[in-house]
Protein backbone atom coordinates (compact mmCIF):
# COMPACT_ATOMS: atom_id res chain seq x y z
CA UNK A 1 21.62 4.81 -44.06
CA UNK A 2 18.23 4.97 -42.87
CA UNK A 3 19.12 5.42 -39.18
CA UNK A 4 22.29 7.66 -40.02
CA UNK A 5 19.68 10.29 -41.58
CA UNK A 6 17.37 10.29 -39.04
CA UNK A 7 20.15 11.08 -36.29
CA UNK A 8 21.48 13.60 -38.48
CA UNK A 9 18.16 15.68 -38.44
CA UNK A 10 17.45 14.71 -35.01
CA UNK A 11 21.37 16.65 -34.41
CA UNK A 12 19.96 19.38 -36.12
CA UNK A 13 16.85 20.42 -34.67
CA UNK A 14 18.10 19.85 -31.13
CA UNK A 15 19.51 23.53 -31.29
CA UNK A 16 16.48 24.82 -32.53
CA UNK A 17 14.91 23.21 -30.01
CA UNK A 18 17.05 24.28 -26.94
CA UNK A 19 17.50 27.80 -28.05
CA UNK A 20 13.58 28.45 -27.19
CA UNK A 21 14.40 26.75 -23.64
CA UNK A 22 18.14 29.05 -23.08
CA UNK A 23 16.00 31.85 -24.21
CA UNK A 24 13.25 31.18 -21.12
CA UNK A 25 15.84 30.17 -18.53
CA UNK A 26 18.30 33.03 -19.24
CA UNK A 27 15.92 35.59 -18.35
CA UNK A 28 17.19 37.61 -15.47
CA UNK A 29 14.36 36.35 -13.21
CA UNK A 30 14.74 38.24 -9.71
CA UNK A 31 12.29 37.32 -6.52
CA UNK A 32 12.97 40.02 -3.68
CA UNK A 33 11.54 39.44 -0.14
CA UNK A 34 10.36 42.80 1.70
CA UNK A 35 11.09 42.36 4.58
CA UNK A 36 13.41 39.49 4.37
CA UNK A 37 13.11 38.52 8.02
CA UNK A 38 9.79 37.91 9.66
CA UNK A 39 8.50 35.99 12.14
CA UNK A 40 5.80 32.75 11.70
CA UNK A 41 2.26 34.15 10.95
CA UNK A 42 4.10 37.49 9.37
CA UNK A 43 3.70 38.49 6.34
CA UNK A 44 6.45 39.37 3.56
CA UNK A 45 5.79 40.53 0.19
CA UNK A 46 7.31 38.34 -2.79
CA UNK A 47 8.31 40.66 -5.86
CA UNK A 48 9.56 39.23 -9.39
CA UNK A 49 11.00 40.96 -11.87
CA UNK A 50 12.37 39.72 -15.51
CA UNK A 51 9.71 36.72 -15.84
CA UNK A 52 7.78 35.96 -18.71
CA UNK A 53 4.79 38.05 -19.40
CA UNK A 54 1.15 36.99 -18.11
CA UNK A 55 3.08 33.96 -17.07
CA UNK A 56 1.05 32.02 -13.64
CA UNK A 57 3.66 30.05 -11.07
CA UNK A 58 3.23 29.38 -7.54
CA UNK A 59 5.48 30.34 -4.50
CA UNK A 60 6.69 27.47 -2.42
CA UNK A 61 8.85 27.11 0.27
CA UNK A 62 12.54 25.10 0.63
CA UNK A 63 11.72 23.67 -3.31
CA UNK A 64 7.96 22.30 -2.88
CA UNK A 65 7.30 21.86 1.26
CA UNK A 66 4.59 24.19 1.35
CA UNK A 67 3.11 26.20 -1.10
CA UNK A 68 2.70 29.77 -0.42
CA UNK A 69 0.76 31.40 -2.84
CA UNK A 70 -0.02 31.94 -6.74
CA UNK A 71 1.08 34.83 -9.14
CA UNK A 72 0.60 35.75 -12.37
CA UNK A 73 3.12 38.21 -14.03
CA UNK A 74 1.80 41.30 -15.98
CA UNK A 75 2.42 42.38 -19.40
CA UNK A 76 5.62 43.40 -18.23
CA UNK A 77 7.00 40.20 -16.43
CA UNK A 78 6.50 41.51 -13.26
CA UNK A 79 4.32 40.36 -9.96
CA UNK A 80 3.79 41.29 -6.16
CA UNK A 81 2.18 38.94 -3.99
CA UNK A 82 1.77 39.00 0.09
CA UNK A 83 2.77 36.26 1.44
CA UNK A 84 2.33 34.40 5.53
CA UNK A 85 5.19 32.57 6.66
CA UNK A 86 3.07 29.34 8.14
CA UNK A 87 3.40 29.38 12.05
CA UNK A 88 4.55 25.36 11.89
CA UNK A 89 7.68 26.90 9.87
CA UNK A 90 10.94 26.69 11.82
CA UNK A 91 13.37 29.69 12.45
CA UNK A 92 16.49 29.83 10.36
CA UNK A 93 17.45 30.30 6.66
CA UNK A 94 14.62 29.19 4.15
CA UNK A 95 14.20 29.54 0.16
CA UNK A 96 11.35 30.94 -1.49
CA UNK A 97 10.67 29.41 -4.92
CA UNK A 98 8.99 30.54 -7.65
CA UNK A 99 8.05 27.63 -9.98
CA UNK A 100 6.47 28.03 -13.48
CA UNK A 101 2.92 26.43 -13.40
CA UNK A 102 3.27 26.28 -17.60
CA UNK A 103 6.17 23.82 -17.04
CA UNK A 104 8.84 26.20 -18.44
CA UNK A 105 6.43 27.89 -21.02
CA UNK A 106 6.50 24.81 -23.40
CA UNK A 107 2.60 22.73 -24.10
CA UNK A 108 2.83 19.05 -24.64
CA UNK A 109 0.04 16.83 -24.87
CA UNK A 110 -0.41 14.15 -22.26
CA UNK A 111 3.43 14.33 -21.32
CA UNK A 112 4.24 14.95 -17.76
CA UNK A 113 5.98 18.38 -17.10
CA UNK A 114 9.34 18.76 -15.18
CA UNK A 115 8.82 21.58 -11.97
CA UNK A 116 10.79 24.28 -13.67
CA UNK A 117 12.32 26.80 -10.59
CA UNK A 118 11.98 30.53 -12.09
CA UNK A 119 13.77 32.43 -9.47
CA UNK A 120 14.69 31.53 -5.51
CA UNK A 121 14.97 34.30 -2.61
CA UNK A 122 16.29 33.76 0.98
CA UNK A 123 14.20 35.16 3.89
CA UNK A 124 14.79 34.36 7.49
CA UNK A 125 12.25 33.12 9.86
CA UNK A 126 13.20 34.14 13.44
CA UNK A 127 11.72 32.99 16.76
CA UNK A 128 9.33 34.67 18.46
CA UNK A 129 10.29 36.09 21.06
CA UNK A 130 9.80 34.19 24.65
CA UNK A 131 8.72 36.83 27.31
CA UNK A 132 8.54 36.05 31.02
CA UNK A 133 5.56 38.00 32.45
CA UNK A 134 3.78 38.16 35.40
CA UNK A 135 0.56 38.87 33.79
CA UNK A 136 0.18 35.12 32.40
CA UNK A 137 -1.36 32.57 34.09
CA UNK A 138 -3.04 28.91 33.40
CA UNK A 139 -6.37 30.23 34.43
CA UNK A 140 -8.84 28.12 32.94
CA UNK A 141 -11.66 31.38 33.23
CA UNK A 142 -9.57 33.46 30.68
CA UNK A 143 -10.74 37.55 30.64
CA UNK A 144 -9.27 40.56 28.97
CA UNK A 145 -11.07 42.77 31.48
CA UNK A 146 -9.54 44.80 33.67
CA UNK A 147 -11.94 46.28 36.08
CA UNK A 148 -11.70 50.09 36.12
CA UNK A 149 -11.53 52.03 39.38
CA UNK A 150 -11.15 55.81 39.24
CA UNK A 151 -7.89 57.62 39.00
CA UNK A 152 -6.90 61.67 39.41
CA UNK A 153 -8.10 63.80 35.87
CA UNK A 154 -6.20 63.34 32.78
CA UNK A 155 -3.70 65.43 31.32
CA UNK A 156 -6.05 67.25 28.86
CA UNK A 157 -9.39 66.41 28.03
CA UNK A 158 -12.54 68.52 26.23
CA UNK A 159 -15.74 67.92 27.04
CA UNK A 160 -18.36 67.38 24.20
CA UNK A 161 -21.23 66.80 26.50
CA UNK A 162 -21.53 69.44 29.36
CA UNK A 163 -22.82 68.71 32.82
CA UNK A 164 -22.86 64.59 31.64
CA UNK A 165 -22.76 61.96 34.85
CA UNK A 166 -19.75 59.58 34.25
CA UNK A 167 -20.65 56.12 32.23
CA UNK A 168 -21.12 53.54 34.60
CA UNK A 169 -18.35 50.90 35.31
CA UNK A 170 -17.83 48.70 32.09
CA UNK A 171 -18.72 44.72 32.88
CA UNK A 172 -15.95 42.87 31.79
CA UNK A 173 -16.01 40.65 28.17
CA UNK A 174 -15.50 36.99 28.96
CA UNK A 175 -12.93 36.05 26.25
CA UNK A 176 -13.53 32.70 23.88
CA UNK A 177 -12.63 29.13 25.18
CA UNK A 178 -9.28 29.93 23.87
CA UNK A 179 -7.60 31.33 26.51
CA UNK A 180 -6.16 35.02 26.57
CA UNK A 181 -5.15 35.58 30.46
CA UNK A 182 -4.51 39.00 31.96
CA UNK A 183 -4.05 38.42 35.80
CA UNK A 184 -2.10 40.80 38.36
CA UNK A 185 -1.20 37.47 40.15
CA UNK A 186 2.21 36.10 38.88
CA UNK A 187 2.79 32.19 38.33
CA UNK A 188 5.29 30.68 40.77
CA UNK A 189 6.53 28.47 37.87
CA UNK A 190 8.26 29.58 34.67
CA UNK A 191 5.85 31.73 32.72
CA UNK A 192 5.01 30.09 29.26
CA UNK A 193 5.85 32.36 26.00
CA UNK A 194 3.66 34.71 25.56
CA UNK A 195 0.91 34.71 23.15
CA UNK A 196 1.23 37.63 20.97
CA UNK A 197 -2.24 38.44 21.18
CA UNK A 198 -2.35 38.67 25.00
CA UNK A 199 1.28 40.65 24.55
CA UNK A 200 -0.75 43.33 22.72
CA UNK A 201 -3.78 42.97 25.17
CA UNK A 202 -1.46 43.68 28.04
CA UNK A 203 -0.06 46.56 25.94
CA UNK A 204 -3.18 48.52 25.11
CA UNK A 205 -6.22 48.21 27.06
CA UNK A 206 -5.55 50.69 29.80
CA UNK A 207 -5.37 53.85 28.91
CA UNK A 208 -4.63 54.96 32.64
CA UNK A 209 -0.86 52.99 32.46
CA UNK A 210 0.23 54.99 29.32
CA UNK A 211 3.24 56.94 29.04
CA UNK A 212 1.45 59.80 27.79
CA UNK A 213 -2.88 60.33 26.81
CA UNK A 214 -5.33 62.94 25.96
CA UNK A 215 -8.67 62.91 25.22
CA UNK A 216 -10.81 65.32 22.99
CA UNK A 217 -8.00 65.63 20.87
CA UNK A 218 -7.56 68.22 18.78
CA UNK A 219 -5.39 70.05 16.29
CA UNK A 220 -4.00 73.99 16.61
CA UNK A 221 -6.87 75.37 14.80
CA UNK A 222 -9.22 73.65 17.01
CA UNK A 223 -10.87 70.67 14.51
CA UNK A 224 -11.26 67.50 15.68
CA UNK A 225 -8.92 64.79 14.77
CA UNK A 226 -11.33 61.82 14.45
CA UNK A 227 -9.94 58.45 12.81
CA UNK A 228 -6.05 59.69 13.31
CA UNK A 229 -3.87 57.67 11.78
CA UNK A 230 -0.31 58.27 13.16
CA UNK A 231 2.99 57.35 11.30
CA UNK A 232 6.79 58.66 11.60
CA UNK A 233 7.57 62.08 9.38
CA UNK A 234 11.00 60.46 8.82
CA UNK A 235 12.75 63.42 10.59
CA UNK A 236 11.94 62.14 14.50
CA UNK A 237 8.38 64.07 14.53
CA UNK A 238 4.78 62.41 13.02
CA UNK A 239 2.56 62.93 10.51
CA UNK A 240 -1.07 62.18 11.45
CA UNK A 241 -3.84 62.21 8.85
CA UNK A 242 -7.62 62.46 10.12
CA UNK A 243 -11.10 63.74 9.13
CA UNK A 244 -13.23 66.52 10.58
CA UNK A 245 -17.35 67.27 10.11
CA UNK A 246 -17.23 70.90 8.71
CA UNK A 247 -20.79 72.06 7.43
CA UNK A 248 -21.65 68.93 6.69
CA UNK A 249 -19.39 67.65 5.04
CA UNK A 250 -16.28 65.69 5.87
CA UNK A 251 -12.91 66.80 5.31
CA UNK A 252 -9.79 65.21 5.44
CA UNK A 253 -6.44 67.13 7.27
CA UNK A 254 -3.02 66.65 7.67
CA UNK A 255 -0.82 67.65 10.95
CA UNK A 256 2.45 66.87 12.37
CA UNK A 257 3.43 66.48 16.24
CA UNK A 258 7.00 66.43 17.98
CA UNK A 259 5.00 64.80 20.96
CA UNK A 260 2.03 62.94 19.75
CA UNK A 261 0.20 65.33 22.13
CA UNK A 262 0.32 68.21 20.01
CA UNK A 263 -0.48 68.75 16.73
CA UNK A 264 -0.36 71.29 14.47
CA UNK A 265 -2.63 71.15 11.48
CA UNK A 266 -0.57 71.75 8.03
CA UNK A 267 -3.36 71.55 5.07
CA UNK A 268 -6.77 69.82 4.04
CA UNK A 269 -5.67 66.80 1.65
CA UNK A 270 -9.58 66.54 0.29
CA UNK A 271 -13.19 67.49 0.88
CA UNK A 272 -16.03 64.74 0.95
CA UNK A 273 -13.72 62.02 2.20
CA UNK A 274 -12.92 60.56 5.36
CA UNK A 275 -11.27 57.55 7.42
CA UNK A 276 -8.05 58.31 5.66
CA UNK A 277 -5.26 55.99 6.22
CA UNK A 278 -1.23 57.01 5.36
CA UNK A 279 1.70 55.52 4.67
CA UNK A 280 5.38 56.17 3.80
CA UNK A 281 6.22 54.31 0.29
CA UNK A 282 9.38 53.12 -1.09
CA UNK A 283 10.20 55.91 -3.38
CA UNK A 284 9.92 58.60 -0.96
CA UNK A 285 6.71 59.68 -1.32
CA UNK A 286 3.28 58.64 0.81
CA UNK A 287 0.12 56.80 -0.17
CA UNK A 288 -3.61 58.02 1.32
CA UNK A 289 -6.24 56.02 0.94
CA UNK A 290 -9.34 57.42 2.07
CA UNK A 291 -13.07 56.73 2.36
CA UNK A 292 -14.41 59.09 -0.63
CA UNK A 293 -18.14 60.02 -0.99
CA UNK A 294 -20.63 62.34 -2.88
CA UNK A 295 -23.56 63.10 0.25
CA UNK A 296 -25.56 65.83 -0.37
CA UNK A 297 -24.48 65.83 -4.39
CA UNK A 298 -26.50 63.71 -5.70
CA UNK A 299 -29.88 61.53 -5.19
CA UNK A 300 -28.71 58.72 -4.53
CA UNK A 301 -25.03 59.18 -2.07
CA UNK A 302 -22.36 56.55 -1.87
CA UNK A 303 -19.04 56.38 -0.77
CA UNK A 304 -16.57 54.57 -2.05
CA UNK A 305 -12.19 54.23 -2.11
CA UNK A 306 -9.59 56.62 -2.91
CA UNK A 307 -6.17 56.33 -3.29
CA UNK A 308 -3.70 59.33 -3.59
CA UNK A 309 -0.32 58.96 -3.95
CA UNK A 310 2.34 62.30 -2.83
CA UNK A 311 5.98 62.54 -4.48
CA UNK A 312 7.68 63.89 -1.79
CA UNK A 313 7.10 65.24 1.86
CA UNK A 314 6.51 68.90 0.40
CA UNK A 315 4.04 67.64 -2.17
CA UNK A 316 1.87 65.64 0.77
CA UNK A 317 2.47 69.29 3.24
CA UNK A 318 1.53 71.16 0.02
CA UNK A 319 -1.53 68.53 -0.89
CA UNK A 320 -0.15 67.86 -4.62
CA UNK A 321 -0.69 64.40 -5.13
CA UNK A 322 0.73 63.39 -8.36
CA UNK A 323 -1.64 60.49 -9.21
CA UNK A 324 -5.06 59.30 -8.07
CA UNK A 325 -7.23 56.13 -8.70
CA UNK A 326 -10.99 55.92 -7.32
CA UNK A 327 -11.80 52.19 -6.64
CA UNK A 328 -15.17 51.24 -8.42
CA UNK A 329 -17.45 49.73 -5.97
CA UNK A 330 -17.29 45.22 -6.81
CA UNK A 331 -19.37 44.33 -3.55
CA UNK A 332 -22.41 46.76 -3.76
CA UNK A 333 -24.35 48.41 -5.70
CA UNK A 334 -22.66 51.00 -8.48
CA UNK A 335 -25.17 53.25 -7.86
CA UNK A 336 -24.92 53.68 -4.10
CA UNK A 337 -24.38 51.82 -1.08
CA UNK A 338 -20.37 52.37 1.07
CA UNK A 339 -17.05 50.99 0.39
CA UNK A 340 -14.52 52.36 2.77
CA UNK A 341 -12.57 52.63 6.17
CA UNK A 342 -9.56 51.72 4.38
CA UNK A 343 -6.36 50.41 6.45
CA UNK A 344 -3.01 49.86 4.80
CA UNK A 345 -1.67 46.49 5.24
CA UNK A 346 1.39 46.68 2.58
CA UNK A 347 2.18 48.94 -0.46
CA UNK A 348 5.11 47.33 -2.85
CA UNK A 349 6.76 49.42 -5.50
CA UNK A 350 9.06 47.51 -8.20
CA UNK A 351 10.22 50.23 -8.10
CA UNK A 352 7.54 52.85 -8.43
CA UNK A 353 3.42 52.43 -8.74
CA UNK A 354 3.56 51.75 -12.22
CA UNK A 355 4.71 48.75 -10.87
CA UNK A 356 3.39 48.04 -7.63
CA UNK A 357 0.99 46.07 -5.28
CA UNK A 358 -1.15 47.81 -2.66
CA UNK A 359 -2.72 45.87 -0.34
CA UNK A 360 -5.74 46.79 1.64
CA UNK A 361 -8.26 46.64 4.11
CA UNK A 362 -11.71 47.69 3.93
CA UNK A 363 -15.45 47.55 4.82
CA UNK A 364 -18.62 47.36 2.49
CA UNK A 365 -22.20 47.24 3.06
CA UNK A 366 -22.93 43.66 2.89
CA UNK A 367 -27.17 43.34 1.58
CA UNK A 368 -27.63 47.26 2.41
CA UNK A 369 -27.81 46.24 5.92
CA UNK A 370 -24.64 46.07 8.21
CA UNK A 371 -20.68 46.66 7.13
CA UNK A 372 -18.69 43.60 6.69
CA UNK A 373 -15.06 42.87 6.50
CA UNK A 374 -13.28 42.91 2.86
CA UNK A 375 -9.79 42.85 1.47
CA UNK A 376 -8.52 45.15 -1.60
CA UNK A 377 -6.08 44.91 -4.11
CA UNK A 378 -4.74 47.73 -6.18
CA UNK A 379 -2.29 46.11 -8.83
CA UNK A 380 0.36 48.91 -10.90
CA UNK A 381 -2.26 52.02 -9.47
CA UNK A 382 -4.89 50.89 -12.24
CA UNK A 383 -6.07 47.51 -11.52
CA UNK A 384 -8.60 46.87 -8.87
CA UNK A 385 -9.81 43.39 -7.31
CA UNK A 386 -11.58 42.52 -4.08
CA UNK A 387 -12.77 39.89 -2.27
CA UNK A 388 -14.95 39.21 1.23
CA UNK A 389 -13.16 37.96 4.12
CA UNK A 390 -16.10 36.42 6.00
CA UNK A 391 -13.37 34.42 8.60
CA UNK A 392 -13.04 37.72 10.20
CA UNK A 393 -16.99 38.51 10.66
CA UNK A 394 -17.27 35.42 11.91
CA UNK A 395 -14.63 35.45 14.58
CA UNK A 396 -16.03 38.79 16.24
CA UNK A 397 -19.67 37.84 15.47
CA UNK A 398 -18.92 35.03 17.37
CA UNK A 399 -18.76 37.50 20.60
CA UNK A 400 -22.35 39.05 20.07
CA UNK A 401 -21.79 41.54 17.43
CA UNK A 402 -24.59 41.95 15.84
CA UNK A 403 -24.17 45.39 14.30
CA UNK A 404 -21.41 46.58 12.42
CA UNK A 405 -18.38 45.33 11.31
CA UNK A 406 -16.37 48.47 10.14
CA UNK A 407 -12.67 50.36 10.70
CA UNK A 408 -9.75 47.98 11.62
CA UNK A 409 -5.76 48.71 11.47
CA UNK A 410 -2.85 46.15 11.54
CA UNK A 411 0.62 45.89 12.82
CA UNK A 412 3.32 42.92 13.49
CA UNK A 413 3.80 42.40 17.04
CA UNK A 414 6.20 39.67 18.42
CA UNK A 415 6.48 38.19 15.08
CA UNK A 416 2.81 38.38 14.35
CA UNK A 417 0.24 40.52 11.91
CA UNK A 418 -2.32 41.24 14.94
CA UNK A 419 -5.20 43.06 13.69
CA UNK A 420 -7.67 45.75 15.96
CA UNK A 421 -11.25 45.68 14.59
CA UNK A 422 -14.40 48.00 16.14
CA UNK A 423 -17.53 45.99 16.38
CA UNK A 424 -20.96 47.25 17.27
CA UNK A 425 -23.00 45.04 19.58
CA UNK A 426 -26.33 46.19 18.64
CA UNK A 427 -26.73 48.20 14.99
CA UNK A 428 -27.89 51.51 15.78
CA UNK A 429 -26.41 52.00 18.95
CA UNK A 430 -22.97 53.89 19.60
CA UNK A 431 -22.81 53.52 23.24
CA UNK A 432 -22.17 49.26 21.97
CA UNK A 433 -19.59 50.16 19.63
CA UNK A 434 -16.50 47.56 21.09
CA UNK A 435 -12.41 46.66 19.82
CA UNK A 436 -11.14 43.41 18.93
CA UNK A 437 -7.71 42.06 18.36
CA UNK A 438 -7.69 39.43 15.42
CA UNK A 439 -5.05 37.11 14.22
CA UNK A 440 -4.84 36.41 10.69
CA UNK A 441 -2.86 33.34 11.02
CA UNK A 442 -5.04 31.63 13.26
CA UNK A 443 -8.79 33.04 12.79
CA UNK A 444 -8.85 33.91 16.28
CA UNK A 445 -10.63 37.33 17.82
CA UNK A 446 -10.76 38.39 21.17
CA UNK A 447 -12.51 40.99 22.96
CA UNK A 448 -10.48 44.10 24.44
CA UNK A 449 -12.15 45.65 27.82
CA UNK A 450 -10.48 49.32 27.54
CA UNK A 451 -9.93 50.66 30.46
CA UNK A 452 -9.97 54.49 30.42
CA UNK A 453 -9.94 57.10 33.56
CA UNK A 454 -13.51 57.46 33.95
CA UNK A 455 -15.12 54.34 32.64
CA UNK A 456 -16.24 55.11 29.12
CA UNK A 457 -17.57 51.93 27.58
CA UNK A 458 -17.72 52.26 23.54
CA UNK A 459 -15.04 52.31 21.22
CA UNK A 460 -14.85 52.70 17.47
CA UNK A 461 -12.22 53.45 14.70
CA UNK A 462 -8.96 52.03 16.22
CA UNK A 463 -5.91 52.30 14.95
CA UNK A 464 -2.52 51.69 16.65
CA UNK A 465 1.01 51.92 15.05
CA UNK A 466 4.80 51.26 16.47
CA UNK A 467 6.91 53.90 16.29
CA UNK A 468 10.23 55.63 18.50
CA UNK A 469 8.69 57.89 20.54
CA UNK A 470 9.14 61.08 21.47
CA UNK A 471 12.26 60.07 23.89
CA UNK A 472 13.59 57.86 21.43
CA UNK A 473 12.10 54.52 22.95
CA UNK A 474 10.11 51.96 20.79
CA UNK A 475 6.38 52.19 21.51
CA UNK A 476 2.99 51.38 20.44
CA UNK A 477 0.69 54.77 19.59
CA UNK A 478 -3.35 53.85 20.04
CA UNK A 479 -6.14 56.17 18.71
CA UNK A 480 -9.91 55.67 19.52
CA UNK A 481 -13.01 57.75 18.77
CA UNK A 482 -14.92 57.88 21.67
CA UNK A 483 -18.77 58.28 20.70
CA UNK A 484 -20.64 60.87 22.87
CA UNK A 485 -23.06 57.80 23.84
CA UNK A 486 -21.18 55.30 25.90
CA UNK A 487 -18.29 58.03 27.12
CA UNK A 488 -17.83 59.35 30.49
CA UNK A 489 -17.53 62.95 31.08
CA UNK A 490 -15.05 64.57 29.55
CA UNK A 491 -13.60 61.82 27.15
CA UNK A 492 -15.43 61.75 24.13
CA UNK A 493 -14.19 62.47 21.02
CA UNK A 494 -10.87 61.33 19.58
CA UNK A 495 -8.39 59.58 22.26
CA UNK A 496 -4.47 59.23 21.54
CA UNK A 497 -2.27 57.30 24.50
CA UNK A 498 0.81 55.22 23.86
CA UNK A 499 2.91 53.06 25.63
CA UNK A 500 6.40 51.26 25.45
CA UNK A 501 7.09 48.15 24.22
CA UNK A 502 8.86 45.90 26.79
């Protein structure tokens, strides 16, 4: 009788039991891969939707091969993490998993927990692609250095410095023992694929082989358009977003372009700020993020990160941003000291900023002495994190930069996130300011030797993005701000070339 009761109330709190359990696996869990096909090394941002609230899980690959990442949900279910598909990872179909860290929610002393699958998305890793080029070869004395020789005037330039002599002839960078080859003299065997890195060397550092340049740019009411950031208008012309020195203070402009040669300026987005950085979000709208500060306000000046987000087209033309967060400063001093040069490397809206990741890139003044490399988080437009990302100082320090570490911008290129970083050679002096490309997959920098028409030698603030151009083609748009010191006559100030993508 005994046993009979005991199984009785063992039959009847086994649907209490499991209705806790339907409950937690009913929920309409949803991952969502943006974009859902990337290359190894790329990155894709994981979204879920419908989870439990302040739950933490993990993202693994094909049910447990390799773990991705962590995530915690907010108050609301709901997370957005980046994520880099490992190189090692073969092309073809794959499943990302989400998998409840809690074991399904449930807390059990001492018993071992079952791995309890959330949610699953497909993404698709594709090959990179395998280009045979004439510029590759097994060199064992690897350079990035082309060596400049004079060519005819550019198309348009403006002088900053009258009556200067040109900059002498640039001395090539030897690259790292890892080997990035540029050479004019093809292999007789099958070329090897090509690094990505190299790809992009090939691609940007001379300014003489672009499609189209100018130097000294400038915008129809005759500012300067230092730090331009270019990206598409969504119509076939450009937006470009930049900062000019007005009365001491900086100010930050829009203007739009048919050409990328032209621009005509459209409205100032803010006053005090600079290094802005754009991009087109999900819902239609656009995201700035700018380098804010409060010089000649207060005693003590510091600068610090903005983020403005635009409804529409017409709101960003008609500088009516509809919210705004200021980043509080988590690596210096809240008093003073510079957090800034912001780059956009993803912005993820589930579906608008109330529920969204932004994901950033940024410098800060590391011991009031030199800018170092950081990495910014901006979780639902009200909550702010940081952290240090000391593997990239340490990759271009490694190439005798010595003074800052500042402005960087990111794009993927055959499959990869490539990175360009400015690094200063000696602190204090602008003629030393140098680029870098960096790859986040690998920890690897290398030197760029930029070739220009007349041999300027320093380099600062790059940014590139990829783009149709102006004839429709796919190509790669590069700006640099040319300090006075270091530039040959003629090309200081703000340069803008591009080229097409093979």
């Amino acid at each position: 009788m005994s046993d009979w009761i005991a199984t009785a109330i063992i039959a009847l709190l086994l649907p209490a039991l499991a209705v806790p359990l339907l409950l937690a696996l009913g929920r309409s869990a949803i991952l969502t891969a943006q974009p859902a096909e990337v290359g190894p090394g790329a990155t894709t941002i994981i979204t879920g939707t419908g989870l439990p609230p302040h739950q933490r899980g993990s993202l693994v690959l094909d049910g447990g091969s390799v773990q991705l990442a962590t995530y915690r949900t907010d108050g609301a279910g709901a997370f957005a993490v980046p994520v880099v598909v490992p190189r090692t990872v073969n092309p073809g179909q794959h499943r990302v998993d989400g998998i409840d860290l809690n074991g399904g929610g449930g807390k059990g002393a001492g018993r071992a927990r079952p791995v309890v699958i959330v949610a699953s998305v497909a993404i698709t890793v594709v090959a990179l692609a395998v280009v045979a080029s004439p510029l590759l070869t097994g060199s064992p004395t690897p350079t990035l250095a082309i060596a400049p020789t004079p060519t005819p005037t550019p198309v348009s330039s403006v002088s900053l410095v009258p009556n200067r002599t040109p900059a002498a002839t640039p001395t090539p960078i030897v690259v790292s023992p890892t080997p990035i080859v540029v050479s004019a003299t093809a292999s007789p065997s099958a070329a090897p694929p090509l690094d990505p890195m190299a790809g992009m060397a090939a691609l940007i550092t001379d300014v003489t082989a672009a499609e189209a340049y100018r130097y000294g740019l400038r915008d129809s009411a005759g500012s300067s358009m230092d730090t331009l950031k270019v990206i598409p208008d969504g119509a076939g012309g450009y937006l470009g977003v930049y900062h000019t020195l007005i009365g001491g203070a900086f100010h930050v402009k829009l203007a739009t372009s048919n050409d990328l040669l032209t621009w005509t300026y459209r409205v100032d987005l803010d006053t005090h700020a600079s290094q802005p950085t754009l991009a087109a979000t999900s819902d239609g709208g656009y995201l700035l993020v700018e380098e804010a500060d409060n010089n000649g306000l207060v005693a003590t000046s510091a600068t610090w990160l903005r983020f403005r987000h635009y409804a529409t087209l017409a709101k960003l033309l008609a500088a009516a941003p509809d919210r705004s967060f200021d980043a509080p400063h988590t690596l210096v001093s809240t008093t003073g000291g510079a957090e800034g040069t912001p780059n956009i490397y993803s912005a993820s809206l589930s579906p608008d900023l109330s529920h969204s990741v932004i994901d950033i890139g940024f410098h800060y003044f590391k011991d009031a002495v030199v800018d170092r490399q950081a990495r910014g988080q901006l979780v639902n437009f009200s909550a702010w994190s940081t952290r240090t990302e000391p593997q990239i100082d340490n990759a271009i320090a490694a190439f005798g930069v010595a003074g800052n570490i500042g402005d960087r911008d990111s794009v993927v290129f055959e499959g990869a996130q490539l990175n360009i970083h400015e690094g200063q050679l000696t602190k204090g002096d602008w003629s030393s300011w140098r680029v870098f490309l960096y790859d986040p997959a690998t920890a690897r920098a290398a030197p760029l030797s930029v070739r220009t028409h007349k041999g300027s030698v320093s380099f600062a603030n790059p940014s590139y993005s990829i783009l149709s151009g102006p004839t429709g083609s796919r190509v790669i748009v590069v700006t640099l701000f040319l300090p006075v010191s270091g530039s040959a006559a003629g090309e200081a100030g703000e340069l803008i070339y591009f080229r097409q993508l093979p």
